[in-house]
C-alpha atoms as a PDB file:
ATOM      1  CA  UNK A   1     112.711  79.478  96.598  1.00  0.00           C
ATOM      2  CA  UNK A   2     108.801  79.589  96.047  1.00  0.00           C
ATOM      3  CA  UNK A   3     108.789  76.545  98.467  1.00  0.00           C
ATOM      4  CA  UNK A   4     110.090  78.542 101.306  1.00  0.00           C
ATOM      5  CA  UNK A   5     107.981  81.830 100.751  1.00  0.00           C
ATOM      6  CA  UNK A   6     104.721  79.835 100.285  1.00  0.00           C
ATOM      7  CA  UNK A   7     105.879  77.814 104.200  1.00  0.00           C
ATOM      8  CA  UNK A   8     106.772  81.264 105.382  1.00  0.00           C
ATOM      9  CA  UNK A   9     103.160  82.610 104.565  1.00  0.00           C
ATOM     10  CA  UNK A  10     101.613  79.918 106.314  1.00  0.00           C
ATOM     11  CA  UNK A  11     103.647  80.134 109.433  1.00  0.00           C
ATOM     12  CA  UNK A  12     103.268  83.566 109.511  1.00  0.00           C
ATOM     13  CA  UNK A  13      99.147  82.836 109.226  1.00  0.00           C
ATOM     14  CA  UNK A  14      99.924  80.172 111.827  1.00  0.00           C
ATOM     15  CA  UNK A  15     101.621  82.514 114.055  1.00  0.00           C
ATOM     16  CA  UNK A  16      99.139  85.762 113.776  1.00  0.00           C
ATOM     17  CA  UNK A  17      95.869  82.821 114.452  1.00  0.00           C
ATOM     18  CA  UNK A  18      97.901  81.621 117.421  1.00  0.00           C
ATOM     19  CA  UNK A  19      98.228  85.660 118.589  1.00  0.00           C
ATOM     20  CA  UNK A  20      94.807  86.526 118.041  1.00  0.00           C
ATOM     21  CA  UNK A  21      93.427  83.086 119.875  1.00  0.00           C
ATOM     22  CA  UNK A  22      95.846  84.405 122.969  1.00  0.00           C
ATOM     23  CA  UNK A  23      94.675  87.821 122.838  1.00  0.00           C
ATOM     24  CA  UNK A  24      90.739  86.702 122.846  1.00  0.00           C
ATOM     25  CA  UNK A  25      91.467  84.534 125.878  1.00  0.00           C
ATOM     26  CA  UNK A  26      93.348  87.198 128.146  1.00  0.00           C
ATOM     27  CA  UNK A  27      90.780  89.895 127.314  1.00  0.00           C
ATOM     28  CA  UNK A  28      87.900  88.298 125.849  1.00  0.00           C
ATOM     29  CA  UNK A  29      86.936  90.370 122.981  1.00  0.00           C
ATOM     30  CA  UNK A  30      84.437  88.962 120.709  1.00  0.00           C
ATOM     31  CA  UNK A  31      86.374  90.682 117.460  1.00  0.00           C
ATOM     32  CA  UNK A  32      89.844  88.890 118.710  1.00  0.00           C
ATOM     33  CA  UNK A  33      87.671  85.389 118.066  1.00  0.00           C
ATOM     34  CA  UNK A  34      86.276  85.998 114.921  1.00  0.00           C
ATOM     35  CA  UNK A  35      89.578  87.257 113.337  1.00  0.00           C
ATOM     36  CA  UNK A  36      91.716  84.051 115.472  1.00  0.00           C
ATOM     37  CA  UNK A  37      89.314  82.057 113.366  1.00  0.00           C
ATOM     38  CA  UNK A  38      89.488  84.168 109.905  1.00  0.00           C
ATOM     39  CA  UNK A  39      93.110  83.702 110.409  1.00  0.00           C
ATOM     40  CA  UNK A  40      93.078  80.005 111.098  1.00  0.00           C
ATOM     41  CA  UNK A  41      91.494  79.556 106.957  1.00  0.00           C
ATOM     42  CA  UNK A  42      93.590  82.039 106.034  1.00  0.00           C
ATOM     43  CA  UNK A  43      96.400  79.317 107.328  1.00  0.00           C
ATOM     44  CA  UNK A  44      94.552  76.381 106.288  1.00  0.00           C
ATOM     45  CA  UNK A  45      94.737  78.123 102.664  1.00  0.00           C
ATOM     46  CA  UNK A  46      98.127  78.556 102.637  1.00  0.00           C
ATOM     47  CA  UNK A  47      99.080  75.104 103.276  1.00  0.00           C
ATOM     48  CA  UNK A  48      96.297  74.323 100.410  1.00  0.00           C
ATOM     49  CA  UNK A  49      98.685  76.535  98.254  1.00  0.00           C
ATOM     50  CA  UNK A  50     102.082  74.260  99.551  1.00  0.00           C
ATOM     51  CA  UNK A  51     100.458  71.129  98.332  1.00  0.00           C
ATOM     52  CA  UNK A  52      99.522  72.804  95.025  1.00  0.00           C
ATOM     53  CA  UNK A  53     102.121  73.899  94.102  1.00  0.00           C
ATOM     54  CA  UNK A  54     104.612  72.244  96.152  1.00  0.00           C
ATOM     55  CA  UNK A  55     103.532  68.708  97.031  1.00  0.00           C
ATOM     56  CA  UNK A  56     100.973  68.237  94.457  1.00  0.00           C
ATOM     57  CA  UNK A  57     101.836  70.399  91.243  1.00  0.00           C
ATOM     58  CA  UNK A  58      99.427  68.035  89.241  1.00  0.00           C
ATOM     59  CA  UNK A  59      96.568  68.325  91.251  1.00  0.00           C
ATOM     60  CA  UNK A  60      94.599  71.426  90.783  1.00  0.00           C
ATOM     61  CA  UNK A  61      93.694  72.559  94.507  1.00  0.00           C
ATOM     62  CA  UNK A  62      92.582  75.961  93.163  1.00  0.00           C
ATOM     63  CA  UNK A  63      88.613  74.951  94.143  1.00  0.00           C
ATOM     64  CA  UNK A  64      89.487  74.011  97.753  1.00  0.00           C
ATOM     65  CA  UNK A  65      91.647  77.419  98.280  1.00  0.00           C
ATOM     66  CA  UNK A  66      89.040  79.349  96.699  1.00  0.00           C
ATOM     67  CA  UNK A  67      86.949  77.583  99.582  1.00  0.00           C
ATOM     68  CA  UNK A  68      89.090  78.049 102.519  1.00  0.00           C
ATOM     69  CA  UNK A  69      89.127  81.500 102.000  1.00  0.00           C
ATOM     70  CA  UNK A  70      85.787  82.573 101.471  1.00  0.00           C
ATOM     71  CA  UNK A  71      84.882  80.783 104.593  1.00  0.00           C
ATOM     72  CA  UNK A  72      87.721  82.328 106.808  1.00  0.00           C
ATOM     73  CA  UNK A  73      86.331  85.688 105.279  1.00  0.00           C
ATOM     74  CA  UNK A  74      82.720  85.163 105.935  1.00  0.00           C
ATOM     75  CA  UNK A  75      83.264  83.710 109.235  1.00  0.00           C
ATOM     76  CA  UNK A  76      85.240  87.491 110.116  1.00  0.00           C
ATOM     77  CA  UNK A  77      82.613  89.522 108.117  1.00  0.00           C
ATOM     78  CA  UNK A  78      79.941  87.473 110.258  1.00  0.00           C
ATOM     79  CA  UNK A  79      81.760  88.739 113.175  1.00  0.00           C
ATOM     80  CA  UNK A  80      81.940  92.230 112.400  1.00  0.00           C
ATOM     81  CA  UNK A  81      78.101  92.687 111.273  1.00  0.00           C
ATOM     82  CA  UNK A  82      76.353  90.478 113.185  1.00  0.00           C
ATOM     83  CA  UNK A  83      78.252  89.686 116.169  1.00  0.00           C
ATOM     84  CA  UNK A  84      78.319  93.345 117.514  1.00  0.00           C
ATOM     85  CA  UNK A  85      78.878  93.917 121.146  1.00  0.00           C
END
């Protein structure tokens, strides 16, 4: 069961970078890019979190999550301070 919830977070991730990537392209908004990207290591950590705990239950992938999201964070909080239209 905690297989398919952890897949369904990071297609839903998957789905909402995808949306945001679309929107920036029709419309061009610099705040659609920077939260496409955010959303892209917010999916990138999710699959992280399928090999944990899925794939790889004796590895200990906590370090490279940890990672992925602080950079998908900083790369939106980048976007909203310095990156203003």
């Amino acid at each position: 069961m905690a297989a398919i919830v952890y897949s369904l977070c990071a297609l839903t991730a998957a789905v909402c970078t995808w949306l945001l990537a679309q929107g920036y392209r029709r419309n061009g908004y610099r705040l659609l890019l920077w939260s496409a990207i955010c959303f892209g290591g917010l999916t990138v950590n999710n699959l992280i979190l399928v090999l944990d705990k899925i794939a790889f239950p004796d590895l200990d992938l906590n370090i490279w999550r940890t990672l992925a999201s602080f950079v998908a964070m900083s790369v939106l909080l980048y976007g909203l301070i310095w990156d203003a239209e």
